[in-house]
PDB file of N, CA and C in Angstrom:
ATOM      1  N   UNK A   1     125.374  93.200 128.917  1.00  0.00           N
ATOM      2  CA  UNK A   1     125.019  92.615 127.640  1.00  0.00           C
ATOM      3  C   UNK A   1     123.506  92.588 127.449  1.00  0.00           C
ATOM      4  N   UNK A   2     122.875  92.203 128.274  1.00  0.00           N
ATOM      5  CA  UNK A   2     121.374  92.045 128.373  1.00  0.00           C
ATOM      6  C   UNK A   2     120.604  93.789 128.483  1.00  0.00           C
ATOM      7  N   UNK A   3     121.080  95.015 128.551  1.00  0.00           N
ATOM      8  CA  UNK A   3     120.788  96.119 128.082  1.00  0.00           C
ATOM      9  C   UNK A   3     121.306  96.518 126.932  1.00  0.00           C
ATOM     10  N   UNK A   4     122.475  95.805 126.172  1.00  0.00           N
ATOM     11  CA  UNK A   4     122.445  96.293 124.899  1.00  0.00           C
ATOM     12  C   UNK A   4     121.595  95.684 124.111  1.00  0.00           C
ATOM     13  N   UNK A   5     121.242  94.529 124.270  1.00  0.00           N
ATOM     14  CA  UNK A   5     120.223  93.610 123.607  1.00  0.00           C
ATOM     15  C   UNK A   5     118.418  94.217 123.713  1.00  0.00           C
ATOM     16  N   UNK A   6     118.200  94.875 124.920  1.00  0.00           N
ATOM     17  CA  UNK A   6     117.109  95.250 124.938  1.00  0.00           C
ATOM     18  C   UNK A   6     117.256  96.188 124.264  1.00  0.00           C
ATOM     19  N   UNK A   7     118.073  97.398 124.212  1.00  0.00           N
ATOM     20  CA  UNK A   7     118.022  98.812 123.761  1.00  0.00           C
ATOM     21  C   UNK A   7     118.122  98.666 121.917  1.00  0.00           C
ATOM     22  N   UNK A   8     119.150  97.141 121.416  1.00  0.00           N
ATOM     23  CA  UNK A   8     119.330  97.108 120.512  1.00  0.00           C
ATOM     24  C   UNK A   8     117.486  96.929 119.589  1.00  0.00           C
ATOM     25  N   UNK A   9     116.671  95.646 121.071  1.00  0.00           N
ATOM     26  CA  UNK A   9     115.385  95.651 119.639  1.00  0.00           C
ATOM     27  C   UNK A   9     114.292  96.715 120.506  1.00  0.00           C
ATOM     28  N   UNK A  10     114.314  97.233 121.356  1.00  0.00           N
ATOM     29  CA  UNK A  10     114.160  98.513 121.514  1.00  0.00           C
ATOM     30  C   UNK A  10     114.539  99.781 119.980  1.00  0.00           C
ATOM     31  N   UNK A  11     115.392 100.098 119.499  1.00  0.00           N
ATOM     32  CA  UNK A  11     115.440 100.913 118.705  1.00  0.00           C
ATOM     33  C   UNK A  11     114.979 100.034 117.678  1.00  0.00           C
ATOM     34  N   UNK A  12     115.076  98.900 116.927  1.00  0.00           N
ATOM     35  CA  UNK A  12     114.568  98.499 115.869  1.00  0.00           C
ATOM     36  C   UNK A  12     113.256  98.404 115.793  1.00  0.00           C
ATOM     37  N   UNK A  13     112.073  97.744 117.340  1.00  0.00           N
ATOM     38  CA  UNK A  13     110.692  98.662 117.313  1.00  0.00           C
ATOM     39  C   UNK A  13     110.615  99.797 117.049  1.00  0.00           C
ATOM     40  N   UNK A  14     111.397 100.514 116.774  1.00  0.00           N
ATOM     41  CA  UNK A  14     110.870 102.314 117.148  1.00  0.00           C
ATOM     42  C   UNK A  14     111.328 102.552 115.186  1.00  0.00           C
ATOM     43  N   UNK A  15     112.034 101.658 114.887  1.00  0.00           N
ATOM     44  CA  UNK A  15     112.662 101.838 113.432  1.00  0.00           C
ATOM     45  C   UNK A  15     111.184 101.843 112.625  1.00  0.00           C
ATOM     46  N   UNK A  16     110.650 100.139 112.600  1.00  0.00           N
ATOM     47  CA  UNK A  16     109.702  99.551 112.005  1.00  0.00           C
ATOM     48  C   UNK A  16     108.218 100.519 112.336  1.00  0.00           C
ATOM     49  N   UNK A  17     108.333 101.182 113.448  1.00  0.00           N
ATOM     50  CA  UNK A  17     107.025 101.914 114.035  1.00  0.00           C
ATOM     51  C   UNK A  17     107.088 103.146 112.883  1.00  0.00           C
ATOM     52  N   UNK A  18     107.587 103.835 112.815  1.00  0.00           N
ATOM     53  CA  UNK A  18     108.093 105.423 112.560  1.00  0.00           C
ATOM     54  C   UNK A  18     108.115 104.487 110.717  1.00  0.00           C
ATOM     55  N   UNK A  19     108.693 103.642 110.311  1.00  0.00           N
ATOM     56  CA  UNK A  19     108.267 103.803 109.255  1.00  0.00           C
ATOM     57  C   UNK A  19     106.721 103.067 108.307  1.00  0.00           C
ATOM     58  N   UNK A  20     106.205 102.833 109.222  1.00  0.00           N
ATOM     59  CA  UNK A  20     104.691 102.720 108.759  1.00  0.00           C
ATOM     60  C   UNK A  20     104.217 103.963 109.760  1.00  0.00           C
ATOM     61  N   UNK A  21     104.305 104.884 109.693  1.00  0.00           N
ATOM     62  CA  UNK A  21     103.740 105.848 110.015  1.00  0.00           C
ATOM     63  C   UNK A  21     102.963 107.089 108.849  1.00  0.00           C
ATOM     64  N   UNK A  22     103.212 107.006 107.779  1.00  0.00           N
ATOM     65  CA  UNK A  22     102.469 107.211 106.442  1.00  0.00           C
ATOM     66  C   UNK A  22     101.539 106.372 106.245  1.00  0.00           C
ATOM     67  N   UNK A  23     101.727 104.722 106.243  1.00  0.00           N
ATOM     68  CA  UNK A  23     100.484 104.324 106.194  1.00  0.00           C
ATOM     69  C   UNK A  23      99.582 104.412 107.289  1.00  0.00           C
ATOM     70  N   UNK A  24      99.694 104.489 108.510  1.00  0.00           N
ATOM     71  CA  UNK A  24      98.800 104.509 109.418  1.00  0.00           C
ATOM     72  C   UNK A  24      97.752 105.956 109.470  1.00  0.00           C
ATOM     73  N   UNK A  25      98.503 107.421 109.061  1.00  0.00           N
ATOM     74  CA  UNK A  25      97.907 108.669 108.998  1.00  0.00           C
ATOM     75  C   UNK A  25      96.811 107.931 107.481  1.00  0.00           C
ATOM     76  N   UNK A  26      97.413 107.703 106.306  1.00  0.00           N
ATOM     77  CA  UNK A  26      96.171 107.257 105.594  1.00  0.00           C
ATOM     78  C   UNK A  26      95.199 106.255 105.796  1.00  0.00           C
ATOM     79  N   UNK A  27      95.038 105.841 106.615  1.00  0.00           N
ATOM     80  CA  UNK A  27      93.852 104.662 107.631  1.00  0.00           C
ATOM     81  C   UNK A  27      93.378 105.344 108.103  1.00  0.00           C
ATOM     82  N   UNK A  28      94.100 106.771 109.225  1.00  0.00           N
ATOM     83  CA  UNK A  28      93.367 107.372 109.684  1.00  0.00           C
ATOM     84  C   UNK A  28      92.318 108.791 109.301  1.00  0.00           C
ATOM     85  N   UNK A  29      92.924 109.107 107.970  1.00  0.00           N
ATOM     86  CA  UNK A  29      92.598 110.561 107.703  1.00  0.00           C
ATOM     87  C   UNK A  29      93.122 110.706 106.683  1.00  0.00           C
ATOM     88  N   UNK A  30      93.574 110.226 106.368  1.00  0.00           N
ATOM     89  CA  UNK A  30      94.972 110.305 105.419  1.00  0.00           C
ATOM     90  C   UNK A  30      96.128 111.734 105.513  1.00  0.00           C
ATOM     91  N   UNK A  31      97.161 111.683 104.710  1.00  0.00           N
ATOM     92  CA  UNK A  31      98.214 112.163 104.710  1.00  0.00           C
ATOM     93  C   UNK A  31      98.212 114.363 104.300  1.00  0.00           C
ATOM     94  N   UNK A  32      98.449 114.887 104.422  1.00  0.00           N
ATOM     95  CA  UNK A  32      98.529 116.385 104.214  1.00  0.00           C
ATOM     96  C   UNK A  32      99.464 116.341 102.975  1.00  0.00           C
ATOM     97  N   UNK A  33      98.467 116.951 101.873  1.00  0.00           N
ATOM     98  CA  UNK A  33      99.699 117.137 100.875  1.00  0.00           C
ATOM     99  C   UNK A  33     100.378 118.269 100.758  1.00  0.00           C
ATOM    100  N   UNK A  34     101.386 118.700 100.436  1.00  0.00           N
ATOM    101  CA  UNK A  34     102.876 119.514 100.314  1.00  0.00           C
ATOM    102  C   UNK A  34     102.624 120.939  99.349  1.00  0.00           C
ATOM    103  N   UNK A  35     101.606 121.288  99.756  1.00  0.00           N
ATOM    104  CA  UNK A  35     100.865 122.291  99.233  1.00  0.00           C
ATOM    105  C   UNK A  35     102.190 123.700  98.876  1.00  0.00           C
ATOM    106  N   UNK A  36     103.221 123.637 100.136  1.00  0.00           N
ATOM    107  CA  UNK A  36     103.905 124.735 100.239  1.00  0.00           C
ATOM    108  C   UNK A  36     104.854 124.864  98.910  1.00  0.00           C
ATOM    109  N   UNK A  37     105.259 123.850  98.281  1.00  0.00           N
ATOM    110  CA  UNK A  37     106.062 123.089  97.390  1.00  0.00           C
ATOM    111  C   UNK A  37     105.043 124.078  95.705  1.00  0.00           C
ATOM    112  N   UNK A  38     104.156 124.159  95.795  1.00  0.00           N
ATOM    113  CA  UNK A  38     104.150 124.525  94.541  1.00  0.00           C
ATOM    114  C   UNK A  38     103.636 126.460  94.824  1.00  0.00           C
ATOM    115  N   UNK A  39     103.346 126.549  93.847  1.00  0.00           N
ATOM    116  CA  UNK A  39     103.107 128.085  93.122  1.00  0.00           C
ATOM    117  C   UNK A  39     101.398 128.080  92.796  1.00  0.00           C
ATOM    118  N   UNK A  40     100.515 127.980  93.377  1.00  0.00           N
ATOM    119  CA  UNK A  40      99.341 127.695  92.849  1.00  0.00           C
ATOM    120  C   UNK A  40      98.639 129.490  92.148  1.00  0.00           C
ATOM    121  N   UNK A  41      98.813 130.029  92.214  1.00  0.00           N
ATOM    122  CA  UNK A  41      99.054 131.313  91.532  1.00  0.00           C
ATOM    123  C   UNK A  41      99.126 131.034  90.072  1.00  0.00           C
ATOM    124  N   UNK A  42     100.400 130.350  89.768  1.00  0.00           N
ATOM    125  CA  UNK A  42     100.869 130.179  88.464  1.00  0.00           C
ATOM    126  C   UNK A  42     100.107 129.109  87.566  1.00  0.00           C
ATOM    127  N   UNK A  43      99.378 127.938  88.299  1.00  0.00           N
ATOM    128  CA  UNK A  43      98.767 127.090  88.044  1.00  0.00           C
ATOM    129  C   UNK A  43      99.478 125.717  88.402  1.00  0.00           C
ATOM    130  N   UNK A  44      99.554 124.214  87.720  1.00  0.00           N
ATOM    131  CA  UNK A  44      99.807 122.973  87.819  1.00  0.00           C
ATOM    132  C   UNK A  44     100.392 122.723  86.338  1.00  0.00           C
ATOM    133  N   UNK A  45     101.192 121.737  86.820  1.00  0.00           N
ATOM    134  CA  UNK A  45     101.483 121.156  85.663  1.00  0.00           C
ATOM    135  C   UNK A  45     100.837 119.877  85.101  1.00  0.00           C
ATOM    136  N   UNK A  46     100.698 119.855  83.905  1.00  0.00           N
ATOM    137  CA  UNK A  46      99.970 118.384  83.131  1.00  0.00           C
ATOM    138  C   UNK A  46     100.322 117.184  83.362  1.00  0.00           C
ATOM    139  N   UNK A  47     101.493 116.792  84.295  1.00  0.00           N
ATOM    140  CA  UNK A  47     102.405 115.993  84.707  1.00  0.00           C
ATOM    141  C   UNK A  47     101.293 115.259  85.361  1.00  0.00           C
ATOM    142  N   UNK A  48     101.206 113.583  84.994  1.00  0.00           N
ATOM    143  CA  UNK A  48     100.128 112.793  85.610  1.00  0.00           C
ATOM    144  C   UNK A  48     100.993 111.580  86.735  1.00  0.00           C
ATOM    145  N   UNK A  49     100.744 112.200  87.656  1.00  0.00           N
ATOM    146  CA  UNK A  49     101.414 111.252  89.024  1.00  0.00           C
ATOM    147  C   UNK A  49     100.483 111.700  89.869  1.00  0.00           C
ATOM    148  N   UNK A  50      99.592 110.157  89.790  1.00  0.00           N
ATOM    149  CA  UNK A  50      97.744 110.391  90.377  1.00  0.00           C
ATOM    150  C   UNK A  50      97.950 110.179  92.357  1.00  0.00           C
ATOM    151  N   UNK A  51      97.013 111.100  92.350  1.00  0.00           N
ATOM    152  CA  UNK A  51      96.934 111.330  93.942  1.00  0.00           C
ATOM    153  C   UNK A  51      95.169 110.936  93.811  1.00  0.00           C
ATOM    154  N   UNK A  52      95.132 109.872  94.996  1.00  0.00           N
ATOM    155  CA  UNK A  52      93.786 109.583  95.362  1.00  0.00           C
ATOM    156  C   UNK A  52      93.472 110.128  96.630  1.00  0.00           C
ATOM    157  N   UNK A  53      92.097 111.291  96.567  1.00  0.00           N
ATOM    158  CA  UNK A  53      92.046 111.697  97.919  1.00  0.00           C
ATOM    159  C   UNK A  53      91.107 111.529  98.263  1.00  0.00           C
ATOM    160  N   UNK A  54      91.127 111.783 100.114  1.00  0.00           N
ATOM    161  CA  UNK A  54      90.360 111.234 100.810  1.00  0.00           C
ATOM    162  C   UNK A  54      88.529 111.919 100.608  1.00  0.00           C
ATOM    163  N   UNK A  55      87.853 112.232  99.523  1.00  0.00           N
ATOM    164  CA  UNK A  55      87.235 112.255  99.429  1.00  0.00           C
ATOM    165  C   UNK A  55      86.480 111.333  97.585  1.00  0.00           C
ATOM    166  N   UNK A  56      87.848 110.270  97.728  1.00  0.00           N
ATOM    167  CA  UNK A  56      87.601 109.403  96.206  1.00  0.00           C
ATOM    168  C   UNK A  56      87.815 109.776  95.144  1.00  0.00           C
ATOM    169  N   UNK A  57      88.243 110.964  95.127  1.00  0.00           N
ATOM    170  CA  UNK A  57      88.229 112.086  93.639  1.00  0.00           C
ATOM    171  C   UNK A  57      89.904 111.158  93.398  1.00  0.00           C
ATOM    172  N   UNK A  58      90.109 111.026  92.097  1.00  0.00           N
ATOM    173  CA  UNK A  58      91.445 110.776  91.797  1.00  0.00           C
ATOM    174  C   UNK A  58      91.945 112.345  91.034  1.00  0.00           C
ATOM    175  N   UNK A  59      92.505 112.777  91.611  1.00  0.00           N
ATOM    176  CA  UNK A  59      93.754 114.283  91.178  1.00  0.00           C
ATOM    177  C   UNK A  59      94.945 113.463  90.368  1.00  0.00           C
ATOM    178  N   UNK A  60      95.305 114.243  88.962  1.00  0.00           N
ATOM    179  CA  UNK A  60      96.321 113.954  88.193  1.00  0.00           C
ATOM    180  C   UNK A  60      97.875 114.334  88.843  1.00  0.00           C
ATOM    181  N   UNK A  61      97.368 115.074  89.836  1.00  0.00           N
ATOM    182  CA  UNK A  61      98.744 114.958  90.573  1.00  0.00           C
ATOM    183  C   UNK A  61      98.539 116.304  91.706  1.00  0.00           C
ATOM    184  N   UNK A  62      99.493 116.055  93.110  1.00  0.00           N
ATOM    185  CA  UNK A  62      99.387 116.945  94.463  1.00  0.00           C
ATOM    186  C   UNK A  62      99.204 118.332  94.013  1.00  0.00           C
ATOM    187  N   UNK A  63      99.471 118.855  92.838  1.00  0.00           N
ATOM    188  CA  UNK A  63      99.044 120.230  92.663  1.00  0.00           C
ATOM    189  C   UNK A  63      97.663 120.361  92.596  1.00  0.00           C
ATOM    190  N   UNK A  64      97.082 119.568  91.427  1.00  0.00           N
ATOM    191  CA  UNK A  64      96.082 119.426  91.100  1.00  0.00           C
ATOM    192  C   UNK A  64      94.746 119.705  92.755  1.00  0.00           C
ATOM    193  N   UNK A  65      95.208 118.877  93.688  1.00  0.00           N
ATOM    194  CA  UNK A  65      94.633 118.881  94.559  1.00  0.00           C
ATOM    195  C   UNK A  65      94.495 119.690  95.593  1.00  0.00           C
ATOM    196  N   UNK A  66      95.985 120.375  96.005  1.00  0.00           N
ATOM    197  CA  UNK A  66      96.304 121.728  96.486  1.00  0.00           C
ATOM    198  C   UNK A  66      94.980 123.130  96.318  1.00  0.00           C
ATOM    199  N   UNK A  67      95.103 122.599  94.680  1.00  0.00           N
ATOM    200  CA  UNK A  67      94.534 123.903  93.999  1.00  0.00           C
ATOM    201  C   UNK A  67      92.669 123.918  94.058  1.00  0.00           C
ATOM    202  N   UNK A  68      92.375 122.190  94.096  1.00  0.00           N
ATOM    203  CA  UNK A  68      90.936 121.796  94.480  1.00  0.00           C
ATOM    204  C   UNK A  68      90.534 122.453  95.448  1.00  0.00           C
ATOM    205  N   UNK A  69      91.606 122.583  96.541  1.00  0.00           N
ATOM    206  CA  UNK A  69      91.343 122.573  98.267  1.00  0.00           C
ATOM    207  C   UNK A  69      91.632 124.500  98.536  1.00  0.00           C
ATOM    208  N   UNK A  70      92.364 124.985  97.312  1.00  0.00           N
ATOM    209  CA  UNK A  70      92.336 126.580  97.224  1.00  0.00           C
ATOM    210  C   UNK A  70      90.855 127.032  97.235  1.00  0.00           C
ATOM    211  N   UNK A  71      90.626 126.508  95.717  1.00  0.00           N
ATOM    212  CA  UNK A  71      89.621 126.977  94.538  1.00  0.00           C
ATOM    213  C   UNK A  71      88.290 126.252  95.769  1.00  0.00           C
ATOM    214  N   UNK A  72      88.102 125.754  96.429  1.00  0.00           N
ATOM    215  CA  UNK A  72      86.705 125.519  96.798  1.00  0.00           C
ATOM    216  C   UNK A  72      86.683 125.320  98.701  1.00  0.00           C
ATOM    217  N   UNK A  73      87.659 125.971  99.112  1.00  0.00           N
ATOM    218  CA  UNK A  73      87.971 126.181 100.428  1.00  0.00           C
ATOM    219  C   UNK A  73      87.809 125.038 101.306  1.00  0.00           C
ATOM    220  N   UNK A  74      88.105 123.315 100.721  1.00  0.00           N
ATOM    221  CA  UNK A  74      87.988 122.413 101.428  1.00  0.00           C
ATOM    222  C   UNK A  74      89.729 122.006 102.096  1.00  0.00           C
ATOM    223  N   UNK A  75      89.054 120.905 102.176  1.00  0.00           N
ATOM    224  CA  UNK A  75      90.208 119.708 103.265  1.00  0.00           C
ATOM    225  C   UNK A  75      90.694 118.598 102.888  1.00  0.00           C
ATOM    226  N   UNK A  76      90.279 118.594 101.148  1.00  0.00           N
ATOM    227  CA  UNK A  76      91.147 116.991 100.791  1.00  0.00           C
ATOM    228  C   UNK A  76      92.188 116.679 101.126  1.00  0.00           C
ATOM    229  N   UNK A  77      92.591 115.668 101.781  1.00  0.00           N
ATOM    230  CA  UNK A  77      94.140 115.374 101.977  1.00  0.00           C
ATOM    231  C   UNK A  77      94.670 114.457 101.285  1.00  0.00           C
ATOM    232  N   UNK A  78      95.746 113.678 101.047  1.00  0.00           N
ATOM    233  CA  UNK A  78      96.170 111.809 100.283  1.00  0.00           C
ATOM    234  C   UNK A  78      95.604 110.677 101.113  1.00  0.00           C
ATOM    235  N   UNK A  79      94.763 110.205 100.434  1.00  0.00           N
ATOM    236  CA  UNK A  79      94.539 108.931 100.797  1.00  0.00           C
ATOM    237  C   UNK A  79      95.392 107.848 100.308  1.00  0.00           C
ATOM    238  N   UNK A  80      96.002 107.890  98.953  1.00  0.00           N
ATOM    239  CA  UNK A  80      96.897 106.956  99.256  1.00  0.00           C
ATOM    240  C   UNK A  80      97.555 108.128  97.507  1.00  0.00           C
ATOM    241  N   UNK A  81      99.091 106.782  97.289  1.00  0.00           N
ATOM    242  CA  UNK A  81      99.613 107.801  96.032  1.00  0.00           C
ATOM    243  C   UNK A  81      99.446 106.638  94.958  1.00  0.00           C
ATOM    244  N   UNK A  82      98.647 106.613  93.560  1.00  0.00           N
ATOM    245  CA  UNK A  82      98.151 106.126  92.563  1.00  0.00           C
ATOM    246  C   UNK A  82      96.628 105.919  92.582  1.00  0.00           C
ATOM    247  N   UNK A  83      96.202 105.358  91.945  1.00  0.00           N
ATOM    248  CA  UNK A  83      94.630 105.005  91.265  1.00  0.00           C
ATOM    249  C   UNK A  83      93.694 104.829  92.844  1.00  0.00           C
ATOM    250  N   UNK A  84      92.677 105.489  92.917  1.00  0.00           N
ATOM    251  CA  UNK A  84      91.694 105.040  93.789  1.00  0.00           C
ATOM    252  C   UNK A  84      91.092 103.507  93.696  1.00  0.00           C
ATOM    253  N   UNK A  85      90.867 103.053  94.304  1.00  0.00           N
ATOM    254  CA  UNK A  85      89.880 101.902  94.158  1.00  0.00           C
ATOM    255  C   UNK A  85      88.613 102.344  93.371  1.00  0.00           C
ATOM    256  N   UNK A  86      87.890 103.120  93.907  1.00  0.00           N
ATOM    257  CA  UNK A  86      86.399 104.006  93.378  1.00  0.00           C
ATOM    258  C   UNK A  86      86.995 105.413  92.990  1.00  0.00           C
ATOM    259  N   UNK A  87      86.750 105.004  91.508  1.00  0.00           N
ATOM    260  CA  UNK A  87      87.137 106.320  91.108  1.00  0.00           C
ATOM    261  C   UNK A  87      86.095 107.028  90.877  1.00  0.00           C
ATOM    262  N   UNK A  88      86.119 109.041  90.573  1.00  0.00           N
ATOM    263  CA  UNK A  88      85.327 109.572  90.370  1.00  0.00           C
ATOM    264  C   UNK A  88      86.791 110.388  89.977  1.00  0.00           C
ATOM    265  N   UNK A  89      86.385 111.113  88.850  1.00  0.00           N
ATOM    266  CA  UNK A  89      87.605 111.461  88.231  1.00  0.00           C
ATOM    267  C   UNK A  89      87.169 113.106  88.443  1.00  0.00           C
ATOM    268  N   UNK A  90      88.316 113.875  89.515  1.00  0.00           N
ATOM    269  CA  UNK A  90      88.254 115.345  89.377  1.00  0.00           C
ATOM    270  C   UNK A  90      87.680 116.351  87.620  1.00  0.00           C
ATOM    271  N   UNK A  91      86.964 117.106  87.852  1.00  0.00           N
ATOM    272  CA  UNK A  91      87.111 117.893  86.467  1.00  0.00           C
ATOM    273  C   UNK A  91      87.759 119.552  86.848  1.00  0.00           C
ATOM    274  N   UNK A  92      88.965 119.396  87.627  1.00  0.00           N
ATOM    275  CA  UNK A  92      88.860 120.936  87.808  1.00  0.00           C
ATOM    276  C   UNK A  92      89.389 121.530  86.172  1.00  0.00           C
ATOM    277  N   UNK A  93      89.609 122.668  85.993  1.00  0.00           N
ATOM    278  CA  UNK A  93      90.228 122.675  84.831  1.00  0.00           C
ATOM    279  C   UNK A  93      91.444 124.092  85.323  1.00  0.00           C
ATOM    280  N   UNK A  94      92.572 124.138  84.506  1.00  0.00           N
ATOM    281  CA  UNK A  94      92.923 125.601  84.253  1.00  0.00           C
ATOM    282  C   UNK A  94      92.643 126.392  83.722  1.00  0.00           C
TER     283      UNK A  94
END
């Protein structure tokens, strides 16, 4: 009984760990966005679901930023998903 009890909050640490594990990569560096997911060729869509990245720029959305990190051969990643604290508002354009 006393190993199912350990193993039982044994796995529920490992539950609670693994899911703050998104926030902890954005504390550290923040998160890799899903670059593979779009078509950057074709362009972005106008669709505004704001990505704040780790260099403060707020992006109207993960394409937007993908295409920052194409178009100027950097490393922005997600710092978090909505409004920056300090904004500086991207101007890339299509």
């Amino acid at each position: 009984m006393k190993v199912a009890g350990v193993f039982l909050l044994f796995s529920l640490a490992l539950c609670f760990y693994q899911g703050n594990a998104e926030v902890d990569a954005a504390a550290v560096g923040g998160i890799e966005p899903s670059c593979a997911n779009f078509n950057l060729r074709r362009g972005c869509t106008r669709e505004f679901d704001p990505i704040c990245g780790t260099d403060d720029i707020l992006y109207s959305n993960e394409c937007l930023l993908c295409l920052h990190n194409l178009q100027r051969s950097g490393h922005v990643r997600i710092k978090n998903r909505g409004m920056c604290r300090t904004t500086r508002v991207n101007s890339v354009v299509n």
